[in-house]
C-alpha atoms as a PDB file:
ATOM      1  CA  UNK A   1      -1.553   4.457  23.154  1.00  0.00           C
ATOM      2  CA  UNK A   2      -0.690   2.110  20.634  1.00  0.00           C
ATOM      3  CA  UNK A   3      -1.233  -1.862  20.799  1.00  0.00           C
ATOM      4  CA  UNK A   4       0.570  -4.459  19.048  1.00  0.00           C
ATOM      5  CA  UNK A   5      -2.204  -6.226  17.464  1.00  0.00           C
ATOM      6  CA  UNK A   6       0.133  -9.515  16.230  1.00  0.00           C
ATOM      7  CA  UNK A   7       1.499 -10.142  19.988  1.00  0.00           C
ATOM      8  CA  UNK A   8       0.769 -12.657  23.306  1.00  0.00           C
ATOM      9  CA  UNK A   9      -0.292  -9.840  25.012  1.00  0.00           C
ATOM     10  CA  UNK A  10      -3.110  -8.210  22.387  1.00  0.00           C
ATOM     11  CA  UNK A  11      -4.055 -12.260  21.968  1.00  0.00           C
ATOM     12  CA  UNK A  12      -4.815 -12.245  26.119  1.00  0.00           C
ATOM     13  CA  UNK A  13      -6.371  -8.850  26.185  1.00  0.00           C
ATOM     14  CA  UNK A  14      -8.848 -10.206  23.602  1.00  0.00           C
ATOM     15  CA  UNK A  15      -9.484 -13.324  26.003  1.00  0.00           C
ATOM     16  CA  UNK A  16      -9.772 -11.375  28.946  1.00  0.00           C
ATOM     17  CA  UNK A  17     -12.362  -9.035  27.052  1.00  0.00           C
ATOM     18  CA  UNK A  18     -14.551 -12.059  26.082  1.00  0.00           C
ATOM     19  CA  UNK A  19     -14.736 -13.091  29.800  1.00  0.00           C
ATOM     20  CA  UNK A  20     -15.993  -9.987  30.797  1.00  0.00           C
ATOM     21  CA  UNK A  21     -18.684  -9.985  28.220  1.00  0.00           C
ATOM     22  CA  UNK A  22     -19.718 -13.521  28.974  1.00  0.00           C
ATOM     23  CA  UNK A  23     -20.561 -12.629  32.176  1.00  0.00           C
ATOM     24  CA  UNK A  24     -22.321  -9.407  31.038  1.00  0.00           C
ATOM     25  CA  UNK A  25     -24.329 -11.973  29.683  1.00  0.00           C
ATOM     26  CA  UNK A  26     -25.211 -14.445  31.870  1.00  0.00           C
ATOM     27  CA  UNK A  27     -26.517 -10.578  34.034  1.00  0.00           C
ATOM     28  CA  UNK A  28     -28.624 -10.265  31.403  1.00  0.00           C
ATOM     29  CA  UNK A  29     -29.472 -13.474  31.035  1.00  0.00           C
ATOM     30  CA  UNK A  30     -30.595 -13.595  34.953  1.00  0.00           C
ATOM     31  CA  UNK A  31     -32.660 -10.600  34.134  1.00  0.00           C
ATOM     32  CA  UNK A  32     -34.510 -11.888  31.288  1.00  0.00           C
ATOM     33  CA  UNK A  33     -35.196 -15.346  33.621  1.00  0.00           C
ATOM     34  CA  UNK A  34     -36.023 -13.622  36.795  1.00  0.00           C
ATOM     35  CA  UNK A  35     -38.943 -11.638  34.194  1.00  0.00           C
ATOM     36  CA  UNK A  36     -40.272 -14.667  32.660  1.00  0.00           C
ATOM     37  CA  UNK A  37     -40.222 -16.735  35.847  1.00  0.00           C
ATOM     38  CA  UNK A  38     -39.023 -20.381  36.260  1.00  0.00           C
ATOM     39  CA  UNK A  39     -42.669 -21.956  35.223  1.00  0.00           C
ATOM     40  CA  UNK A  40     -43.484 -24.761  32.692  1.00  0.00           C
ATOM     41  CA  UNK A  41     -41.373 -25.201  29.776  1.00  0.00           C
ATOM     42  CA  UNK A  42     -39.141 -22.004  30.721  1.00  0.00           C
ATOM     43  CA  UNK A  43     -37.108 -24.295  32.417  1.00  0.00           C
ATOM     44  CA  UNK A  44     -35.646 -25.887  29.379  1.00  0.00           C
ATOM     45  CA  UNK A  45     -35.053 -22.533  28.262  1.00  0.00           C
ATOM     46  CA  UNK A  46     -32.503 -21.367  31.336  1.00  0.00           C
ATOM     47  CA  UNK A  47     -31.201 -25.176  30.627  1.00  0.00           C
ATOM     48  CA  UNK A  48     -30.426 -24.143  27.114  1.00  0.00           C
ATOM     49  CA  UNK A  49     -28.908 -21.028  27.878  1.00  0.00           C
ATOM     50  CA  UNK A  50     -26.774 -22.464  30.574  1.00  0.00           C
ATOM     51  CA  UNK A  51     -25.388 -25.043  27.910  1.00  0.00           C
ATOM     52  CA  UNK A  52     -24.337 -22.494  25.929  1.00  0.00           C
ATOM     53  CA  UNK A  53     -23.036 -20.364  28.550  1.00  0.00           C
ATOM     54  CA  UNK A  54     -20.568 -23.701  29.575  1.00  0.00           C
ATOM     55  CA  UNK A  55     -19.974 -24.395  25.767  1.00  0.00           C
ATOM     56  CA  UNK A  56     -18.265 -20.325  26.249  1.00  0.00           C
ATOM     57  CA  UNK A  57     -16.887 -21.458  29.167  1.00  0.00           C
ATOM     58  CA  UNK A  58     -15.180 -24.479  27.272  1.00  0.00           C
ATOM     59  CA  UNK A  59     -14.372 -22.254  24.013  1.00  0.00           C
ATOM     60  CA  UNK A  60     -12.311 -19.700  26.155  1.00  0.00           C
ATOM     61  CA  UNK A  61     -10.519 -21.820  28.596  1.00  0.00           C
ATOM     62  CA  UNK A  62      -9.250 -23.688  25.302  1.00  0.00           C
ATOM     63  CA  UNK A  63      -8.640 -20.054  23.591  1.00  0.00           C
ATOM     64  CA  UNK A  64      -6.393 -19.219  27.190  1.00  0.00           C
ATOM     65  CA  UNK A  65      -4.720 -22.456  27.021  1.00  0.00           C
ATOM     66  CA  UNK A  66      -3.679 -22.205  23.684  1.00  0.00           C
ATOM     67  CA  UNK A  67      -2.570 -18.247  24.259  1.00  0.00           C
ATOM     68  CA  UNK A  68      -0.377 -19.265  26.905  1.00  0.00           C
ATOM     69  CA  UNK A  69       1.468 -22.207  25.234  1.00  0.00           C
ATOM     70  CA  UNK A  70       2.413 -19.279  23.050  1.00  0.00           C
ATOM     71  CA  UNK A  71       6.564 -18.188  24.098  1.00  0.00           C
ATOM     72  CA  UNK A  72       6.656 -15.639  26.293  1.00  0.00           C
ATOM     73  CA  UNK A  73       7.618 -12.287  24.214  1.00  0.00           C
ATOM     74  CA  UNK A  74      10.624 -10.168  24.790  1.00  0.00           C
ATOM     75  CA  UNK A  75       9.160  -6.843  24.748  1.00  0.00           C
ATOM     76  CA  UNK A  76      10.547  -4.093  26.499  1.00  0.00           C
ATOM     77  CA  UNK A  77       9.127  -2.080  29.443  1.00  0.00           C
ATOM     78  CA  UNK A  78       8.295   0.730  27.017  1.00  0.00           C
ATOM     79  CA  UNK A  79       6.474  -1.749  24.747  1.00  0.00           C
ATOM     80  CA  UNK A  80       4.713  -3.021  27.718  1.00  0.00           C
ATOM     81  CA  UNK A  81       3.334  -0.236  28.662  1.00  0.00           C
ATOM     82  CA  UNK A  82       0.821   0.463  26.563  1.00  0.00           C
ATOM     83  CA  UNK A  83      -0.421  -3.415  27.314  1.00  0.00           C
ATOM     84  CA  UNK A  84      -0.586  -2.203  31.425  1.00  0.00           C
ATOM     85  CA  UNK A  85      -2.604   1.050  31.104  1.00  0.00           C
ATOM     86  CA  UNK A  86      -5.137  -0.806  29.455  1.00  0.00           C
ATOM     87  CA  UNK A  87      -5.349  -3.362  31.247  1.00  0.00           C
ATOM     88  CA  UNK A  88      -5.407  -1.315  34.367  1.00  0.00           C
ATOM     89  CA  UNK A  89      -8.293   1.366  32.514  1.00  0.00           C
ATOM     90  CA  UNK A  90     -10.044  -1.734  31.636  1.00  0.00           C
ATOM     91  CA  UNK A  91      -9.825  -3.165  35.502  1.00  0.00           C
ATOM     92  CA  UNK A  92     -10.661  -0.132  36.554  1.00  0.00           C
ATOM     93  CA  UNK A  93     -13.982   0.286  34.081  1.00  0.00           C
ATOM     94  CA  UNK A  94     -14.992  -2.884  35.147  1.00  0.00           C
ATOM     95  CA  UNK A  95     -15.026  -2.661  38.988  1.00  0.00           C
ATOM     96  CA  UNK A  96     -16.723   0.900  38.693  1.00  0.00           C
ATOM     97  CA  UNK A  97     -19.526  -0.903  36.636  1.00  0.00           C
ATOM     98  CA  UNK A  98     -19.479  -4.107  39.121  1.00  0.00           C
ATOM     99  CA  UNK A  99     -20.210  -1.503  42.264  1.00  0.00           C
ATOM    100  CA  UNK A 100     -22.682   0.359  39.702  1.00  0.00           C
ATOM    101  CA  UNK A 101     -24.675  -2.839  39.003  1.00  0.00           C
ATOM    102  CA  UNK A 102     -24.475  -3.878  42.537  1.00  0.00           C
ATOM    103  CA  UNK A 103     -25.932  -0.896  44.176  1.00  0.00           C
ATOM    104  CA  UNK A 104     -28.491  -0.016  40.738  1.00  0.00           C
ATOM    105  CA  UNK A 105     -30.327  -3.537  42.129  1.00  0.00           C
ATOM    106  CA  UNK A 106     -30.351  -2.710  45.333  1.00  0.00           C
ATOM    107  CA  UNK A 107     -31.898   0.745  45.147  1.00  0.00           C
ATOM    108  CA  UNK A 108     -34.773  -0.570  42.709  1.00  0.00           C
ATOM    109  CA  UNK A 109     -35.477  -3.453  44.432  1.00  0.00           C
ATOM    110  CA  UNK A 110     -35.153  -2.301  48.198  1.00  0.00           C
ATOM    111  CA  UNK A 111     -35.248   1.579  48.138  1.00  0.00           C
ATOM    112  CA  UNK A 112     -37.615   2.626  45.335  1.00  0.00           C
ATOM    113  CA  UNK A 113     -39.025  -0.689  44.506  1.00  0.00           C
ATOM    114  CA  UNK A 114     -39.416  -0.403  40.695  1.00  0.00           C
ATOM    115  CA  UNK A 115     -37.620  -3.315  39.664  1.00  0.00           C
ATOM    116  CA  UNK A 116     -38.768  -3.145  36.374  1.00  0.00           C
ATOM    117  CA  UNK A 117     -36.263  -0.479  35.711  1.00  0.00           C
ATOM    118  CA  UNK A 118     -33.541  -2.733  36.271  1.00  0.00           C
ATOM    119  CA  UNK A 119     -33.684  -3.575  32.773  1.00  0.00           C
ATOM    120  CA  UNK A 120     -33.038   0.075  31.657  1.00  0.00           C
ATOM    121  CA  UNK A 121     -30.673   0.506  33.591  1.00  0.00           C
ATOM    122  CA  UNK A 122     -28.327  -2.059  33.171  1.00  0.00           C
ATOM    123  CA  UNK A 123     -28.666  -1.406  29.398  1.00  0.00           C
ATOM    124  CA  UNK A 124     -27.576   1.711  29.373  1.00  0.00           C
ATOM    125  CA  UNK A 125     -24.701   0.634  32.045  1.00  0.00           C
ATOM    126  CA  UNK A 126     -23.663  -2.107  29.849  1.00  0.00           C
ATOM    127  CA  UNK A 127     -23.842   0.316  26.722  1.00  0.00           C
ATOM    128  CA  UNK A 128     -21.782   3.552  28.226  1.00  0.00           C
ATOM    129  CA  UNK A 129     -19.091   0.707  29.942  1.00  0.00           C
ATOM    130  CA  UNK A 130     -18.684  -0.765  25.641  1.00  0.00           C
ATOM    131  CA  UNK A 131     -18.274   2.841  24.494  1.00  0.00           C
ATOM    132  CA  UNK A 132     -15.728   3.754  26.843  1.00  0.00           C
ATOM    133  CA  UNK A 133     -14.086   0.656  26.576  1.00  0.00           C
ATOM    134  CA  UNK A 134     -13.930   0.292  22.761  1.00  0.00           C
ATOM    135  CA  UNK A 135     -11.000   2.733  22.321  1.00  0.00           C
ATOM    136  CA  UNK A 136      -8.925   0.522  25.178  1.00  0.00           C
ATOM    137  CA  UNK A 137      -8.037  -2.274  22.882  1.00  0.00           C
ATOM    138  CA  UNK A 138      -9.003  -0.959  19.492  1.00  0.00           C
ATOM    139  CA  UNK A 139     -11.613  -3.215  19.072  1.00  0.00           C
ATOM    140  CA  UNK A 140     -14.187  -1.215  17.524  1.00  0.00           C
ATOM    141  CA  UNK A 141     -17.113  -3.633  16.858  1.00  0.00           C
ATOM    142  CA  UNK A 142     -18.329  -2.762  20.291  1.00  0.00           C
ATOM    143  CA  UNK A 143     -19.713   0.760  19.015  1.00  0.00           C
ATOM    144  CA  UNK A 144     -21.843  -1.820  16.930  1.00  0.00           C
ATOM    145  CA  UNK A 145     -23.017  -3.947  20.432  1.00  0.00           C
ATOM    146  CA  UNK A 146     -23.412  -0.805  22.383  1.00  0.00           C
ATOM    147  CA  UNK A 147     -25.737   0.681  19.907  1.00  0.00           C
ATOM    148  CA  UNK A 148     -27.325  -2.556  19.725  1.00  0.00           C
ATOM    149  CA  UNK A 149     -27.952  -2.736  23.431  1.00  0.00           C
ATOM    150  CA  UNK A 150     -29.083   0.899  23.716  1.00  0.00           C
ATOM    151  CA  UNK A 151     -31.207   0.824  20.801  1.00  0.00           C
ATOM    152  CA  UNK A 152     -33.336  -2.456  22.300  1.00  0.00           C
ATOM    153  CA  UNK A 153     -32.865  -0.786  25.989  1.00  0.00           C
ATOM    154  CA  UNK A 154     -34.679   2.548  24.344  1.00  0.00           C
ATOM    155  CA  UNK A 155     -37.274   0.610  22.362  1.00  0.00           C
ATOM    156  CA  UNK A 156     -37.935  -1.304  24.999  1.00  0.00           C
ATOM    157  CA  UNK A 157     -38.821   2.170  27.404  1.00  0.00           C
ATOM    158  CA  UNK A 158     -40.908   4.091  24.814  1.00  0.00           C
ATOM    159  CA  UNK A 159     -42.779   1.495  22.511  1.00  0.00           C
ATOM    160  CA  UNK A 160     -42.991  -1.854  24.643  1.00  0.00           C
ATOM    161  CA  UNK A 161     -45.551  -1.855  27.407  1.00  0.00           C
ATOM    162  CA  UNK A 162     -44.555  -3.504  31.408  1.00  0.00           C
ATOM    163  CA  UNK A 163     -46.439  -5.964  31.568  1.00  0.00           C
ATOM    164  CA  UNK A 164     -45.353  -9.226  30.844  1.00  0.00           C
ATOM    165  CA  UNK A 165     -42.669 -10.406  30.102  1.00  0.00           C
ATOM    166  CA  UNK A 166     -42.224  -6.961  30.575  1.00  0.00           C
ATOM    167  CA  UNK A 167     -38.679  -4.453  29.293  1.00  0.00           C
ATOM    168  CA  UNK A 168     -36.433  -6.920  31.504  1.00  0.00           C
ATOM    169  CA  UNK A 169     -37.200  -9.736  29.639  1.00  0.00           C
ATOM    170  CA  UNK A 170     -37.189  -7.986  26.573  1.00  0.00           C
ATOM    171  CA  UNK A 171     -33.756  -5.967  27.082  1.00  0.00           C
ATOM    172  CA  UNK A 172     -32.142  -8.805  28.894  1.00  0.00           C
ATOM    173  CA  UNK A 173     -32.763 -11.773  26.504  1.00  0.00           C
ATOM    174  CA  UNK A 174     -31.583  -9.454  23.312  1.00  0.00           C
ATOM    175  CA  UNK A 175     -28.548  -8.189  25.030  1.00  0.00           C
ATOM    176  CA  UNK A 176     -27.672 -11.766  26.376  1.00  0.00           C
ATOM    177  CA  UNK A 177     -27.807 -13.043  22.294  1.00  0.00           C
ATOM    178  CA  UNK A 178     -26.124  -9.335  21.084  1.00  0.00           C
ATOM    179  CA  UNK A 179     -23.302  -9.751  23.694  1.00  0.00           C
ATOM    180  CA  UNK A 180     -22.906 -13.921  22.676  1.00  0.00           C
ATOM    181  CA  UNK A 181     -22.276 -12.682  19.025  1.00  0.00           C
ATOM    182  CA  UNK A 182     -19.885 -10.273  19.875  1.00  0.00           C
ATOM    183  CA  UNK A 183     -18.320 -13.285  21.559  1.00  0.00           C
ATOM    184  CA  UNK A 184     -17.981 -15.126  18.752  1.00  0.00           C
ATOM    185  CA  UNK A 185     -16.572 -11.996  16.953  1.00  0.00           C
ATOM    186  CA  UNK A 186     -13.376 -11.857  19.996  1.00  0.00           C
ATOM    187  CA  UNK A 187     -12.775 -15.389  19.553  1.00  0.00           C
ATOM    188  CA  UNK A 188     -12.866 -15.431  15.752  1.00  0.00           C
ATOM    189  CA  UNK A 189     -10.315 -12.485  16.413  1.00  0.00           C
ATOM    190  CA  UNK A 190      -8.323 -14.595  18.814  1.00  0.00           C
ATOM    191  CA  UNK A 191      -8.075 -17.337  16.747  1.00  0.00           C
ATOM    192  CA  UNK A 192      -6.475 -15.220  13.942  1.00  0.00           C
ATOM    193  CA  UNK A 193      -4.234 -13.062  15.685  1.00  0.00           C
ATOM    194  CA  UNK A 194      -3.225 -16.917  17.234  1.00  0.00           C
ATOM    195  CA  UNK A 195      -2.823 -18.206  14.049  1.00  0.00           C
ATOM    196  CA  UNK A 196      -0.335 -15.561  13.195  1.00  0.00           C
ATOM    197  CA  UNK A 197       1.390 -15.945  16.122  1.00  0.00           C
ATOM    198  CA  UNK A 198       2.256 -19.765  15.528  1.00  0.00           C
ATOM    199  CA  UNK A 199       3.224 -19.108  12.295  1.00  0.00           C
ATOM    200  CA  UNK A 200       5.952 -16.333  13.676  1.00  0.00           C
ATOM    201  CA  UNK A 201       7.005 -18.596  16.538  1.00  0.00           C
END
């Protein structure tokens, strides 16, 4: 499967990709809160994180508006193809990982009522989904933020104790900031392939 990686449709792929991580982060970001608790001055800590979270919010619906303003390209169904089976492997990755995140909290919580291995977990969820999804768009970077992730998640296990604030706090406050950089990286990569694009069109 090849991608054209100066076209509309790599641009959106790169825009849908950075929605899915921001809200891989604001998981982990509800993990590392639900750890620490909501007391004292930990409030204006879940107020600063939901700033930034909205100032994401704000950078990608500008980044989608600014994709879509782009003309629409004449490709072919053969070039489009490539474009739908990874969109649909990425659709596909996701929902899998929704269901598996979904059920994961239930069982620890409800069934075997260790919810400190949420935190595990999820890490290694969020890790494997990166890996597999790396290859879909080309964007390799996420070998980087799944080794990241894993490498906390694993530290976290073997060398940092349970009690507080505990390995959720610890594996979902570094994953929140290692996923927001890799962000930054897709929109940076956005805003050139854009750039390119306007200077074509």
């Amino acid at each position: 499967m090849r991608l054209e990686k100066r076209s509309r449709a790599y641009a959106l792929g790169i825009a849908y990709g950075a929605v899915i991580f921001l809200v891989a982060s604001a998981i982990m970001a509800g993990l590392g809160m639900s750890a620490i608790g909501l007391k004292g001055a930990n409030w204006l800590f879940l107020a600063g994180i939901v700033l930034i979270l909205l100032g994401f919010v704000f950078a990608l619906v500008n980044f989608f508006q600014r994709v879509l303003h782009l003309p629409m390209e004449q490709l072919s169904g053969e070039a489009l193809a490539p474009y739908r089976e990874a969109n649909l492997r990425l659709g596909i990755l996701t929902m899998v990982d929704a269901i598996l995140i979904a059920g994961g909290a239930v069982v620890f919580i409800s069934v075997i009522k260790r919810p400190e291995w949420i935190g595990p977990y999820l890490g290694v969820l969020i890790g494997l989904h990166l890996i597999a999804g790396a290859p879909v768009y080309g964007t390799h970077n996420d070998y980087w933020l799944a080794g990241g992730i894993l490498l906390v998640t694993f530290l976290a296990v073997f060398v940092h104790p349970r009690d507080f604030p505990g390995w959720n706090a610890l594996i979902g406050f570094s994953s929140m900031g290692l996923v927001w950089l890799s962000i930054l990286g897709r929109l940076g990569l956005g805003s050139r392939v854009l750039r390119v694009l306007q200077n074509k069109s």
